[in-house]
N, C-alpha and C. Protein backbone atom coordinates (compact mmCIF):
# COMPACT_ATOMS: atom_id res chain seq x y z
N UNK A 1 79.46 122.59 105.85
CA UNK A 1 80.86 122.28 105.55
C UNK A 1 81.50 121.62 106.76
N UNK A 2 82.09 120.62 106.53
CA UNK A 2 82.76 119.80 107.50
C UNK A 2 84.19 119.89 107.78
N UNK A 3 84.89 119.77 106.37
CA UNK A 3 86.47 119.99 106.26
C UNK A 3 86.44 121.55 106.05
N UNK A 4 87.70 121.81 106.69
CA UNK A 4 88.14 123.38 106.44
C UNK A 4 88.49 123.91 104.66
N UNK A 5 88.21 125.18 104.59
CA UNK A 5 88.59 125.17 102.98
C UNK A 5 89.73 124.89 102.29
N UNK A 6 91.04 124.93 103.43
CA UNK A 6 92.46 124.42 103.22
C UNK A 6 92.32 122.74 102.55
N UNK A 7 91.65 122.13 103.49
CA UNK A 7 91.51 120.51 103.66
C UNK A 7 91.03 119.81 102.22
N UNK A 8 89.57 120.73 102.01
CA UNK A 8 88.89 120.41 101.11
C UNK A 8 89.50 120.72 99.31
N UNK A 9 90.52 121.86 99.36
CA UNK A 9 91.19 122.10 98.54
C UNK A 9 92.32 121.03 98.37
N UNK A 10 92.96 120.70 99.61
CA UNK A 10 94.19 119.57 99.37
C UNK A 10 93.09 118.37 98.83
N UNK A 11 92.17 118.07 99.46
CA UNK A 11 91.55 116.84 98.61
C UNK A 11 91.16 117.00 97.37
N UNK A 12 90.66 118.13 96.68
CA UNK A 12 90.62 118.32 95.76
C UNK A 12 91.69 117.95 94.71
N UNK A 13 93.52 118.52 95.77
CA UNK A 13 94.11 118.15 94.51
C UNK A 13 94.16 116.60 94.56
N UNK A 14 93.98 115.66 95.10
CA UNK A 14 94.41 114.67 95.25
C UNK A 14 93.68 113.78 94.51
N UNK A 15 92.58 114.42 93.94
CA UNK A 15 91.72 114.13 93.10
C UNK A 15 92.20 114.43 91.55
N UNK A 16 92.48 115.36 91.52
CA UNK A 16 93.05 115.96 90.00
C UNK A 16 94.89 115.59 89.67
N UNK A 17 95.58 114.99 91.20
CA UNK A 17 96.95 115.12 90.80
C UNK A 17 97.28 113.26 90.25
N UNK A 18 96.05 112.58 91.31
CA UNK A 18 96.82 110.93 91.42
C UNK A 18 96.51 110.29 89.43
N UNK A 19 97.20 109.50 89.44
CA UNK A 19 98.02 108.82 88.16
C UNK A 19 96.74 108.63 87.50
N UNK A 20 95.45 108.24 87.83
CA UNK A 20 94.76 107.66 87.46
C UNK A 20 93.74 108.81 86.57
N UNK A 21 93.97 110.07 87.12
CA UNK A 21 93.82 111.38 86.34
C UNK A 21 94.58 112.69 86.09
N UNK A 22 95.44 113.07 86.48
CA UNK A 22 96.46 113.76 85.83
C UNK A 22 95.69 114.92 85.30
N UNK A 23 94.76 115.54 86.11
CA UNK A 23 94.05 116.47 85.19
C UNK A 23 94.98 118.05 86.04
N UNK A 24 95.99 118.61 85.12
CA UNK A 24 96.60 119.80 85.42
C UNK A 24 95.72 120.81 86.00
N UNK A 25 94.95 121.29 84.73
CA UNK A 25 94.34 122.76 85.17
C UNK A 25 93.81 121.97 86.51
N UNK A 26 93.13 120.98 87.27
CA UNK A 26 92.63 121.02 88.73
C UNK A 26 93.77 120.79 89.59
N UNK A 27 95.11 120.38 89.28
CA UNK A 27 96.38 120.24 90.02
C UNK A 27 97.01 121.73 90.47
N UNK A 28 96.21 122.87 89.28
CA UNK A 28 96.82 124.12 89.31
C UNK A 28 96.20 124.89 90.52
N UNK A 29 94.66 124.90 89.95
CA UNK A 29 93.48 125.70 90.78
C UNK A 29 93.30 124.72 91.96
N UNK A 30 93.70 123.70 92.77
CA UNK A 30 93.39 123.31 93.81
C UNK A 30 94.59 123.83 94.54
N UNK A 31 96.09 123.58 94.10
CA UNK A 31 97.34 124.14 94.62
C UNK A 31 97.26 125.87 95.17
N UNK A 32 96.66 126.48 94.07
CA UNK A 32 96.34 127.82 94.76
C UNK A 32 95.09 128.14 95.14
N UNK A 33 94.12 127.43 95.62
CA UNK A 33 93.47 127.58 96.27
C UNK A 33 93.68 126.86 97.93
N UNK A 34 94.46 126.24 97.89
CA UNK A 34 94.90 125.40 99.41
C UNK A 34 95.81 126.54 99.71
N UNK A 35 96.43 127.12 98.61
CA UNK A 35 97.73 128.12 99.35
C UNK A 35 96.85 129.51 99.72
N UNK A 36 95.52 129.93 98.79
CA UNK A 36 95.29 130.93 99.63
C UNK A 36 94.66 129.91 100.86
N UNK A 37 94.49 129.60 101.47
CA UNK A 37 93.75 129.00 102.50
C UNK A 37 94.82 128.96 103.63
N UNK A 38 96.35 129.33 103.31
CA UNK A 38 97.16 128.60 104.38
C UNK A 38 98.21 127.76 104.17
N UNK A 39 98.11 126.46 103.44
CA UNK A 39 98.54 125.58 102.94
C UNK A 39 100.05 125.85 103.24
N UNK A 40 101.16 124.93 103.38
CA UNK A 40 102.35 125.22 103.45
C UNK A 40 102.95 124.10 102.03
N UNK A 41 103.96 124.59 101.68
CA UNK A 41 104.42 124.04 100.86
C UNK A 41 104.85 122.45 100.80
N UNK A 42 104.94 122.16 102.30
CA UNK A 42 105.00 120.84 102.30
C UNK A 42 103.82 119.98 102.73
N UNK A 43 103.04 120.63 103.20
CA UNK A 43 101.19 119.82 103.07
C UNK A 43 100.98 119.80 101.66
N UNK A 44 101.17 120.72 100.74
CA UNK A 44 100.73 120.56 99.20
C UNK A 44 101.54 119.08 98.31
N UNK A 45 102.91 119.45 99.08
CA UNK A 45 103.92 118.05 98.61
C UNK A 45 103.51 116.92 99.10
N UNK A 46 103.08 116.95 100.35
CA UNK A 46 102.71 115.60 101.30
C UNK A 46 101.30 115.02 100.51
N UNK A 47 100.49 115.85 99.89
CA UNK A 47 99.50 115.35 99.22
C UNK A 47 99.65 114.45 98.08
N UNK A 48 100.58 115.18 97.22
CA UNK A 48 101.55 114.47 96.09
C UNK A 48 102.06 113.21 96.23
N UNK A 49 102.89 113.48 97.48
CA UNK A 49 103.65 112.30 97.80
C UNK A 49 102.53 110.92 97.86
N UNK A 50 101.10 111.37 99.25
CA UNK A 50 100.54 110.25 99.44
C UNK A 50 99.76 109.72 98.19
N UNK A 51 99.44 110.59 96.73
CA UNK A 51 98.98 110.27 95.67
C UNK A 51 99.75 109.73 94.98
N UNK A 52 101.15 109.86 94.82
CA UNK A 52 101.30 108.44 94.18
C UNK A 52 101.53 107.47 94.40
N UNK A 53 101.07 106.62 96.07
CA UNK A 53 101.55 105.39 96.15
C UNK A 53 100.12 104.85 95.35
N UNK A 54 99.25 105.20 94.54
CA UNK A 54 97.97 104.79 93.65
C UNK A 54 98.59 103.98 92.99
N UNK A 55 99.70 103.94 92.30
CA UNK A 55 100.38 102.87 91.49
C UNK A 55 100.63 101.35 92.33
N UNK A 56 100.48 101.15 93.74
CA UNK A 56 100.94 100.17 94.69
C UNK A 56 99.48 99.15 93.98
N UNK A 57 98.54 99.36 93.91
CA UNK A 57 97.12 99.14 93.65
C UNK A 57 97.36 97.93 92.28
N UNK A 58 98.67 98.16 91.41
CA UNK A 58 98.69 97.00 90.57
C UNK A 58 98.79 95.79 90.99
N UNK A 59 99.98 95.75 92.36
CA UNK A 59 99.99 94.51 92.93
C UNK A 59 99.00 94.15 94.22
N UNK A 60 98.08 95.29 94.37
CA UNK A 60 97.31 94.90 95.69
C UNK A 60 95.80 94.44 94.87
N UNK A 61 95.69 94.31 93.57
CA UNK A 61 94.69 93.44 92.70
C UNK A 61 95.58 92.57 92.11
N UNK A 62 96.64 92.68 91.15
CA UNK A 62 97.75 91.44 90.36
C UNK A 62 97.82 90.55 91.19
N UNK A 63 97.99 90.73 92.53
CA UNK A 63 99.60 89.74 93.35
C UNK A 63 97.95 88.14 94.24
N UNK A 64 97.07 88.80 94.01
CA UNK A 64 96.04 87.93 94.74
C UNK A 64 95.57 86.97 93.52
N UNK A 65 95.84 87.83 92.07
CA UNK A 65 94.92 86.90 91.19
C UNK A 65 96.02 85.81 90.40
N UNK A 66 97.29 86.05 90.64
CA UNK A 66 98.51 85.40 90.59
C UNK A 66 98.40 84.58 91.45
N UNK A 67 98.27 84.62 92.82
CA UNK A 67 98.09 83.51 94.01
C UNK A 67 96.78 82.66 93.54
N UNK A 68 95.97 83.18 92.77
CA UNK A 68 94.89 82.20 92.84
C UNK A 68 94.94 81.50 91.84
N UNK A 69 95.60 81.76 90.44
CA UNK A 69 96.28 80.99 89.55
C UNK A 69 97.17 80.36 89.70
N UNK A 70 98.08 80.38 90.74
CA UNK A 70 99.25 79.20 91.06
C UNK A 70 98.35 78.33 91.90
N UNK A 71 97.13 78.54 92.88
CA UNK A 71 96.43 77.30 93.38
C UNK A 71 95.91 76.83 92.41
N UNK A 72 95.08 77.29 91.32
CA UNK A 72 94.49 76.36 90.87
C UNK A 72 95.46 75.27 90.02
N UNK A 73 96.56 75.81 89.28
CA UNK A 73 97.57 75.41 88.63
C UNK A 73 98.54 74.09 89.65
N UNK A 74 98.11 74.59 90.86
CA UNK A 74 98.86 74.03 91.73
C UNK A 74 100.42 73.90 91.47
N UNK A 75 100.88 74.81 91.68
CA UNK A 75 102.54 75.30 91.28
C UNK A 75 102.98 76.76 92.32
N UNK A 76 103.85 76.13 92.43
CA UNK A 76 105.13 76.67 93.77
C UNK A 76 103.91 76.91 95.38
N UNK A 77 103.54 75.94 95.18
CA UNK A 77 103.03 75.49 96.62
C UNK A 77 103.36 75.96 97.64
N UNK A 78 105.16 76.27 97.99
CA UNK A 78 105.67 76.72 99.01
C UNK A 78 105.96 77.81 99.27
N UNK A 79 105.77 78.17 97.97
CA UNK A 79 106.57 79.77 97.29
C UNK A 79 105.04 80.88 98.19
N UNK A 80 103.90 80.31 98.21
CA UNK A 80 102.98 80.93 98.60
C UNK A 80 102.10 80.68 99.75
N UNK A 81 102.45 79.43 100.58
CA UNK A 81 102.04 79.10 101.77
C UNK A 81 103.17 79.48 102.28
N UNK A 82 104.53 79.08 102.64
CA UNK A 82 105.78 79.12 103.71
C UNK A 82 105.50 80.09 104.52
N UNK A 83 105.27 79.81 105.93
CA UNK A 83 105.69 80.90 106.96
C UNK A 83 106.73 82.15 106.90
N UNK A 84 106.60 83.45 106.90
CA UNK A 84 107.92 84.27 107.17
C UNK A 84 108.76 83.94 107.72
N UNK A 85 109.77 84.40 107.09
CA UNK A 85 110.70 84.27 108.05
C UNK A 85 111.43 85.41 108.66
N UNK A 86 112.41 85.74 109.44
CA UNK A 86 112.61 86.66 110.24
C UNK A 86 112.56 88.20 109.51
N UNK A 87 113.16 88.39 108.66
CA UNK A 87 113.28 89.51 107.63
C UNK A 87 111.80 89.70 107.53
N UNK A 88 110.83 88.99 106.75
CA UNK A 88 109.42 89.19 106.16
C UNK A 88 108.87 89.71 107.55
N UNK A 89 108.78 88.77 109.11
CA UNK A 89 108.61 89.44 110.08
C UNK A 89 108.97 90.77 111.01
N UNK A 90 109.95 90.65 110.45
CA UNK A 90 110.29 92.04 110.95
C UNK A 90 109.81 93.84 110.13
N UNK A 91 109.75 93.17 108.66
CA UNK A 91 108.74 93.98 107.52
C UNK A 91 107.87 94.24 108.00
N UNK A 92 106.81 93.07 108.25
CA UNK A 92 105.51 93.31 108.65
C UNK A 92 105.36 94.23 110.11
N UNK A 93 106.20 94.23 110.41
CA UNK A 93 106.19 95.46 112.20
C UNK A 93 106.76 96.28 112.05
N UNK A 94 107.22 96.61 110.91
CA UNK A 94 108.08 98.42 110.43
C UNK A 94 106.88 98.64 109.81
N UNK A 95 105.92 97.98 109.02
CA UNK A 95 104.69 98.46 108.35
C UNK A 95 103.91 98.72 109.33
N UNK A 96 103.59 97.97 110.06
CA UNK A 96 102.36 98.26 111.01
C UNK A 96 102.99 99.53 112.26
N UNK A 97 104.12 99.71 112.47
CA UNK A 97 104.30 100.13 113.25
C UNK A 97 104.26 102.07 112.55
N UNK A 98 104.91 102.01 111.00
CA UNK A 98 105.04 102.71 110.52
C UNK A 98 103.45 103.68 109.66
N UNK A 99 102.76 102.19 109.69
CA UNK A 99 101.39 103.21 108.69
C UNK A 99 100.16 102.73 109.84
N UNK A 100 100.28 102.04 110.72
CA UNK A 100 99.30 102.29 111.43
C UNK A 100 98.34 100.93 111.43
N UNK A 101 98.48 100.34 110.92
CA UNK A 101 97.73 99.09 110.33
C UNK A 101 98.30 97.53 109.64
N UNK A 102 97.60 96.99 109.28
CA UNK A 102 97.89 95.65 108.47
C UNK A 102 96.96 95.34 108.02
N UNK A 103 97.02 94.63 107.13
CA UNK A 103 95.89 94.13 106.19
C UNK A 103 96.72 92.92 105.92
N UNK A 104 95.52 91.82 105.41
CA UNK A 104 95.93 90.35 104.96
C UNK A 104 96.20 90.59 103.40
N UNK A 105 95.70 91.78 102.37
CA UNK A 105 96.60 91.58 101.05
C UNK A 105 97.52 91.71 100.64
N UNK A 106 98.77 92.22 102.21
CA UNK A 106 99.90 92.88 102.15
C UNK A 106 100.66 91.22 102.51
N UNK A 107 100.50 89.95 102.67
CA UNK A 107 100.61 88.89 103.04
C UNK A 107 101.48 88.17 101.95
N UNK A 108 100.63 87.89 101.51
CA UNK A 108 101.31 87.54 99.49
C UNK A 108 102.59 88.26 99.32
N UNK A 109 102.08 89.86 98.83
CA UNK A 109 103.17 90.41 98.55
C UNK A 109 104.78 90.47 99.55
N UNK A 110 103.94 90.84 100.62
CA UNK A 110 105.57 90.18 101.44
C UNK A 110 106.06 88.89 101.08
N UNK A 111 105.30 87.82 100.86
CA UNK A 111 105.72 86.61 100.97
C UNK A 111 106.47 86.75 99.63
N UNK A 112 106.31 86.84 98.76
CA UNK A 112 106.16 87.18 97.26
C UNK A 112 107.70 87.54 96.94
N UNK A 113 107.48 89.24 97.38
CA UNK A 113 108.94 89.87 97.11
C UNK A 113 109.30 90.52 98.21
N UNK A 114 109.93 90.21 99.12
CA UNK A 114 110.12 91.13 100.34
C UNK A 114 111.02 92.07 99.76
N UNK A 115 111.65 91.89 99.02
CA UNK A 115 112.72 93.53 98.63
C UNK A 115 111.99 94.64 98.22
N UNK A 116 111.05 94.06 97.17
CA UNK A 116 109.92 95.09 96.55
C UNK A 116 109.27 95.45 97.44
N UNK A 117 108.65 94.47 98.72
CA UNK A 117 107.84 95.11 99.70
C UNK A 117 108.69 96.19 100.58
N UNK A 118 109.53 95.64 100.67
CA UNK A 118 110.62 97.10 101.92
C UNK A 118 110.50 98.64 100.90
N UNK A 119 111.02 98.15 99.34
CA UNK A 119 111.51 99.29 98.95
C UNK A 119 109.82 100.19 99.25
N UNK A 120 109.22 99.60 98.86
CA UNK A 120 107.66 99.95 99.03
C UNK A 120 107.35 100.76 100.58
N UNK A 121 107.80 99.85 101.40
CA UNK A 121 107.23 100.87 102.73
C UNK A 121 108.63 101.62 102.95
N UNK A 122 109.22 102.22 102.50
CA UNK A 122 110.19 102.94 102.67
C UNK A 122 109.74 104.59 101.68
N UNK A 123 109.05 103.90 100.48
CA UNK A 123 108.53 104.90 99.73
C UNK A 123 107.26 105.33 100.38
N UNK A 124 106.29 104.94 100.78
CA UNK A 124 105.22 105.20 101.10
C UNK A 124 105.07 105.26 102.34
N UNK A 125 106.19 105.16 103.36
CA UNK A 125 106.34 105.73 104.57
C UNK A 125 106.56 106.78 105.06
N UNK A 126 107.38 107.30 103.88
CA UNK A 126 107.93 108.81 104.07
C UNK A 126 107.23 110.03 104.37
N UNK A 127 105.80 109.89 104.16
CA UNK A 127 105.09 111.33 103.93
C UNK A 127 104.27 111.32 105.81
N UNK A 128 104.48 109.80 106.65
CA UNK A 128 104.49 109.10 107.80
C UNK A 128 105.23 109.60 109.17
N UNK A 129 106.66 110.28 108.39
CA UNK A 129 107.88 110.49 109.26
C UNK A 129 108.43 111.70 109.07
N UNK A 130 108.43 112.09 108.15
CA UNK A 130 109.35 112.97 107.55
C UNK A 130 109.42 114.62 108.44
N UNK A 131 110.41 115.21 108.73
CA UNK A 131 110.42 116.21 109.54
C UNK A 131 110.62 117.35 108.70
N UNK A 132 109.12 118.13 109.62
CA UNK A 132 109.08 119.47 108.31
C UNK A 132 108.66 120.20 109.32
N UNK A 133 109.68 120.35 110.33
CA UNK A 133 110.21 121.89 111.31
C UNK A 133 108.86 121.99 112.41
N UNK A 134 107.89 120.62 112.57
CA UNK A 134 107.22 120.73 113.55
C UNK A 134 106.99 120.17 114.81
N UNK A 135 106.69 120.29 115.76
CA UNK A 135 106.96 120.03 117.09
C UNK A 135 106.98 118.66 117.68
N UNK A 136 106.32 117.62 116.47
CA UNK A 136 105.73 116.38 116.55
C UNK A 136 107.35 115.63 117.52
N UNK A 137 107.04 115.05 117.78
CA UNK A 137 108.48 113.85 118.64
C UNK A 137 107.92 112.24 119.06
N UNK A 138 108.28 111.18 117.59
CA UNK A 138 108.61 111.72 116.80
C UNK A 138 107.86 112.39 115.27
N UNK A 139 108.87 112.84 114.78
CA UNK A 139 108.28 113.28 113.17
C UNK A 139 106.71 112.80 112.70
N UNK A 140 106.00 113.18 112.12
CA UNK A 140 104.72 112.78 111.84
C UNK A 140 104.27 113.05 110.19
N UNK A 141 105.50 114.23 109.62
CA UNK A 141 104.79 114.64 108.39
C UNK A 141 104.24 116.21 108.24
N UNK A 142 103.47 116.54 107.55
CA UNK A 142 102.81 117.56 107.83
C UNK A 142 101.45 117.45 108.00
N UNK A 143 100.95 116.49 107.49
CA UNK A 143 99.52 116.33 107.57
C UNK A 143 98.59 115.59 108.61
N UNK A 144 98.21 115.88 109.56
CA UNK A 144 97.54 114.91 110.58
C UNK A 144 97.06 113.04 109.61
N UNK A 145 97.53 112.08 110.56
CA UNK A 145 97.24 110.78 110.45
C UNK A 145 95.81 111.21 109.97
N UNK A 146 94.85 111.93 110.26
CA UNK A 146 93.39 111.64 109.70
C UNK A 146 93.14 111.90 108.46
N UNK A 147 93.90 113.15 108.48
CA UNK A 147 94.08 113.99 106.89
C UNK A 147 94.85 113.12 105.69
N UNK A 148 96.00 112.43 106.06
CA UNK A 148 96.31 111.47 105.14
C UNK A 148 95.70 110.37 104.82
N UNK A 149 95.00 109.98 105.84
CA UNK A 149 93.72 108.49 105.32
C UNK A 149 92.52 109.07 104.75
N UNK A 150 92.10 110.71 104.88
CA UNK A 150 91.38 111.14 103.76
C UNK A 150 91.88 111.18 102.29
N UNK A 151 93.31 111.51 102.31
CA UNK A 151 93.62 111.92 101.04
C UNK A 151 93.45 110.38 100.24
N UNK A 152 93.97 109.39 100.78
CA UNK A 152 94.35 108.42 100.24
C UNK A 152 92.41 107.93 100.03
N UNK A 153 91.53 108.02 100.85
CA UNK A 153 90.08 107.88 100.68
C UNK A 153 89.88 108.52 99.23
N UNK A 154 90.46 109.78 98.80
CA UNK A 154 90.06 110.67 97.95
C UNK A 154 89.98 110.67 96.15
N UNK A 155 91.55 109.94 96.22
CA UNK A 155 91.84 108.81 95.05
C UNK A 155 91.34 107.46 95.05
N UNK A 156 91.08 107.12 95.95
CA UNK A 156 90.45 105.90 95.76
C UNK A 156 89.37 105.73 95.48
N UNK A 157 88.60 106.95 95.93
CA UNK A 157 86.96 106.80 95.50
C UNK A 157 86.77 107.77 93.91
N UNK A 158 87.74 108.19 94.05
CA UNK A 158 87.88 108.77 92.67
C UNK A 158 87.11 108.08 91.30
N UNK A 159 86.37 108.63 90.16
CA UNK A 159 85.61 108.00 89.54
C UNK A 159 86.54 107.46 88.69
N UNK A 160 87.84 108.05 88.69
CA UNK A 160 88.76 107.73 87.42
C UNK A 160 89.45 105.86 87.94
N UNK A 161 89.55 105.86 89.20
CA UNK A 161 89.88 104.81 90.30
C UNK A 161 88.85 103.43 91.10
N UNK A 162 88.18 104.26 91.92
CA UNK A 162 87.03 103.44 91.88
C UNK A 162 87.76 101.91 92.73
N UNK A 163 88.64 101.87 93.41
CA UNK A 163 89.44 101.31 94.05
C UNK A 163 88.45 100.57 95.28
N UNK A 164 88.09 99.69 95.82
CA UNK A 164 87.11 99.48 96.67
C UNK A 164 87.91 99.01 97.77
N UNK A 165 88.67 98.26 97.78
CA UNK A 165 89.53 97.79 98.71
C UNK A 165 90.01 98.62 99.46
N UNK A 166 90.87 99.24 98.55
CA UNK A 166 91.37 100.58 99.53
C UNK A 166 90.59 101.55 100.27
N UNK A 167 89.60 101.83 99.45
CA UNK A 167 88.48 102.64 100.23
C UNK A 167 88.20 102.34 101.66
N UNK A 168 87.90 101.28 101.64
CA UNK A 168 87.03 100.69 102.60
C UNK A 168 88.29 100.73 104.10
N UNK A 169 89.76 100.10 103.35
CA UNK A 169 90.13 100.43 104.44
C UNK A 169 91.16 101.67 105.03
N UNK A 170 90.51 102.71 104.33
CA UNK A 170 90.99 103.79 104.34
C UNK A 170 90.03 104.55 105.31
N UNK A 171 89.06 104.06 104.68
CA UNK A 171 87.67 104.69 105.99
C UNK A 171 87.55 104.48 106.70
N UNK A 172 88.45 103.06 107.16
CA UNK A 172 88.45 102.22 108.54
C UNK A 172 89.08 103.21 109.28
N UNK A 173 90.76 103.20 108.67
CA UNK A 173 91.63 103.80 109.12
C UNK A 173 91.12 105.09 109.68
N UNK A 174 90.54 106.51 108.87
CA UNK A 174 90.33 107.67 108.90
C UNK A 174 89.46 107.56 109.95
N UNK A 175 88.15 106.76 110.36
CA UNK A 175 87.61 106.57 111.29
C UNK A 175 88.00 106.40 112.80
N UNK A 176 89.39 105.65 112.55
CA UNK A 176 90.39 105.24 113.94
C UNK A 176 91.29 106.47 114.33
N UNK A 177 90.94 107.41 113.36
CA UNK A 177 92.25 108.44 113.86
C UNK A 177 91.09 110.11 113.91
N UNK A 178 89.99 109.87 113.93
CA UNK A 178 88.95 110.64 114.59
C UNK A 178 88.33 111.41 113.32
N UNK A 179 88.11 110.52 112.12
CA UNK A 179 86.84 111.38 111.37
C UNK A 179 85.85 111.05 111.73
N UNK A 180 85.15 111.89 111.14
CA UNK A 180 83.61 111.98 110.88
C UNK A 180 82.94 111.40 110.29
N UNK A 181 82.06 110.52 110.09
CA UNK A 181 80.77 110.00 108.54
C UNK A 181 80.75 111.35 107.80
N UNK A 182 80.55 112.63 108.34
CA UNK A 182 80.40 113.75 107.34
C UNK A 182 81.56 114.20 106.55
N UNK A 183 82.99 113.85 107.43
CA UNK A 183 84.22 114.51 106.64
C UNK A 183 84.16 113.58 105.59
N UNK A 184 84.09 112.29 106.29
CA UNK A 184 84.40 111.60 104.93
C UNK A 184 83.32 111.38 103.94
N UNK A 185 82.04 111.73 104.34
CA UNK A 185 81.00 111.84 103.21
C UNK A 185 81.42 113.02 101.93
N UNK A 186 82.15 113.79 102.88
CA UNK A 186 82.82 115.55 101.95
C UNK A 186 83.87 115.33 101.00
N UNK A 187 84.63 114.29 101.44
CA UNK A 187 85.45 113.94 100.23
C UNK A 187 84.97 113.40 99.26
N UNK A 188 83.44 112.04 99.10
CA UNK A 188 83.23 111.89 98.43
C UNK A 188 82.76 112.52 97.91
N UNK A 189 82.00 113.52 98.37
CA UNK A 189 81.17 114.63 97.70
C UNK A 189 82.28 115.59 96.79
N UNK A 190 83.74 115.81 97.21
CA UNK A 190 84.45 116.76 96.57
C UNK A 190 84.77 115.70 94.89
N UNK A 191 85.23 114.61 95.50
CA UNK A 191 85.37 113.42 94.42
C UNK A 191 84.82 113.70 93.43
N UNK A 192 83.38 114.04 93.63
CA UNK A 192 82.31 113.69 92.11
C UNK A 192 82.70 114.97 91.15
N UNK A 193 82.76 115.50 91.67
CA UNK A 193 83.49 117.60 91.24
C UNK A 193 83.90 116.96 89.99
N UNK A 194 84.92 115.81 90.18
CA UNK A 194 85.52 115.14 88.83
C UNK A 194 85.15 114.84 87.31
N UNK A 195 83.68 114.77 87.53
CA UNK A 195 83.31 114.89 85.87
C UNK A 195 82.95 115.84 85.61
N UNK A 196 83.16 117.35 86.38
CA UNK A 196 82.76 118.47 85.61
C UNK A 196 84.66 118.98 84.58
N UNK A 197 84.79 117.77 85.01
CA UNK A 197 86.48 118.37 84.17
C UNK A 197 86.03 117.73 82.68
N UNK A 198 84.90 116.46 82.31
CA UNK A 198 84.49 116.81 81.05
C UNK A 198 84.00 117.89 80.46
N UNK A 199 83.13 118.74 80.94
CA UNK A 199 83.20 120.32 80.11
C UNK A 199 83.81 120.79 80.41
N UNK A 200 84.94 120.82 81.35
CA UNK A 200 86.07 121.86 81.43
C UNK A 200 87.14 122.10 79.91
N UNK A 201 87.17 120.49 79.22
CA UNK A 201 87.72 119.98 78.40
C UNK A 201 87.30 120.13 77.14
N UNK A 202 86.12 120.00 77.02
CA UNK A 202 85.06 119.97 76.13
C UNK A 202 84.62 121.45 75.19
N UNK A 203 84.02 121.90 76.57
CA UNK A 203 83.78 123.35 75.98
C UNK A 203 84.54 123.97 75.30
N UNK A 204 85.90 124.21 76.01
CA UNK A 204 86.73 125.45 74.56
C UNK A 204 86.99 124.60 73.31
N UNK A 205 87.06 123.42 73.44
CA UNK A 205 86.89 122.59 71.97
C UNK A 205 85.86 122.70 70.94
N UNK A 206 84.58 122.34 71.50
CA UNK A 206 83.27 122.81 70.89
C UNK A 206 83.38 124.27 70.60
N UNK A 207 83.55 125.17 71.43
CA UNK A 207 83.64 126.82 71.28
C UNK A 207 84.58 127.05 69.68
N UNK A 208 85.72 126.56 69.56
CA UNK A 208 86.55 126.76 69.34
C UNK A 208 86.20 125.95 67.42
N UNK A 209 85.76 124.92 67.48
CA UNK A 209 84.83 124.34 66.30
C UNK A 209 84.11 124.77 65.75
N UNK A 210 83.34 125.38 66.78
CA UNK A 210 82.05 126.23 66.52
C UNK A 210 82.14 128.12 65.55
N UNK A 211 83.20 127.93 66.25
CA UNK A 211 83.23 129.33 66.45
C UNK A 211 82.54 130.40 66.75
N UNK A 212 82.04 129.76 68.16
CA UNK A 212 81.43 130.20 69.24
C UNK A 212 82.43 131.19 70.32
């Protein structure tokens, strides 16, 4: 075992809570199993929180295959080359400064909609900053920077998700802030747990048909 049983339980829920599976009974039994472990009420929220920016994922596949249909179409030319300008630049260094990173698919979308992009890192910053009575200066969240680029690893490799992009640079990330090949081999390993929620589902149905 690599991750602590607290850790491995929050990934668990993050597996059963993000949009892409919604599976309760594992949202239930991972929640009290992280709480017997320790868990504080706002590491269980902070998990939540970082699971649903999974919905961001429409425009971080949409917003590239839109750019590649206005080249070939060759239409609003400018709308998708133009340099930033001060606002879009100054976005891009509250992001990087705020999540730790940059990536070139976040490029477009700034260029794109910078309002949607702010409201965006304002939402998905929060679980980044937010002060929950600990010593950090400043604020950090509740969850160590490593622990949140697992969680976000956790849905993404998720079978229901399957997200590759993100993965990859989630592992980057989790790698830069001091995991392991094994922690993060453990999430995928907790990940797969996920299709035993077909007989979780299954069985009292069949039982119940059966009258078994």
């Amino acid at each position: 075992m690599h991750l602590a049983a607290k850790e491995q339980a929050l990934i668990g829920l993050a597996v059963s809570a993000n949009a892409t599976h919604l599976y309760e009974p594992g949202i239930r039994t991972h929640i009290k199993a992280a709480i017997k472990e320790g868990a504080s009420i706002d590491e269980v929220l902070e998990v939540i929180e970082l699971s649903s920016t999974v919905g961001i994922h429409a425009c971080n596949i949409g917003i590239p295959v839109l750019v590649e249909v206005l080249k070939e179409e060759g239409k609003f030319g400018d709308l998708i080359t133009r340099d930033f300008n001060d606002k879009q630049n100054e976005l891009k260094e509250q992001f990087t400064q705020l999540r730790g990173y940059w990536h070139t698919f976040w490029d477009d979308f700034l260029r794109l909609d910078p309002e949607f992009f702010e409201a965006y890192l304002e939402f998905s910053g929060a679980p980044w900053i937010k002060d929950v009575g600990k010593d950090d200066d400043p604020p950090l969240g509740a969850l160590s920077p490593k622990m949140k680029e697992l969680v976000y690893c956790a849905f993404d490799t998720a079978a229901t998700h399957l997200y590759v992009p993100g993965l990859k640079l989630h592992i980057k990330n989790a790698l830069g802030y001091g995991a392991t090949p094994h922690e993060i081999m453990e999430v995928m390993e907790i990940a797969t747990l996920l299709g035993l929620h077909t007989i979780h589902v299954s069985a009292p149905i069949i039982a119940e048909i059966y009258g078994v």
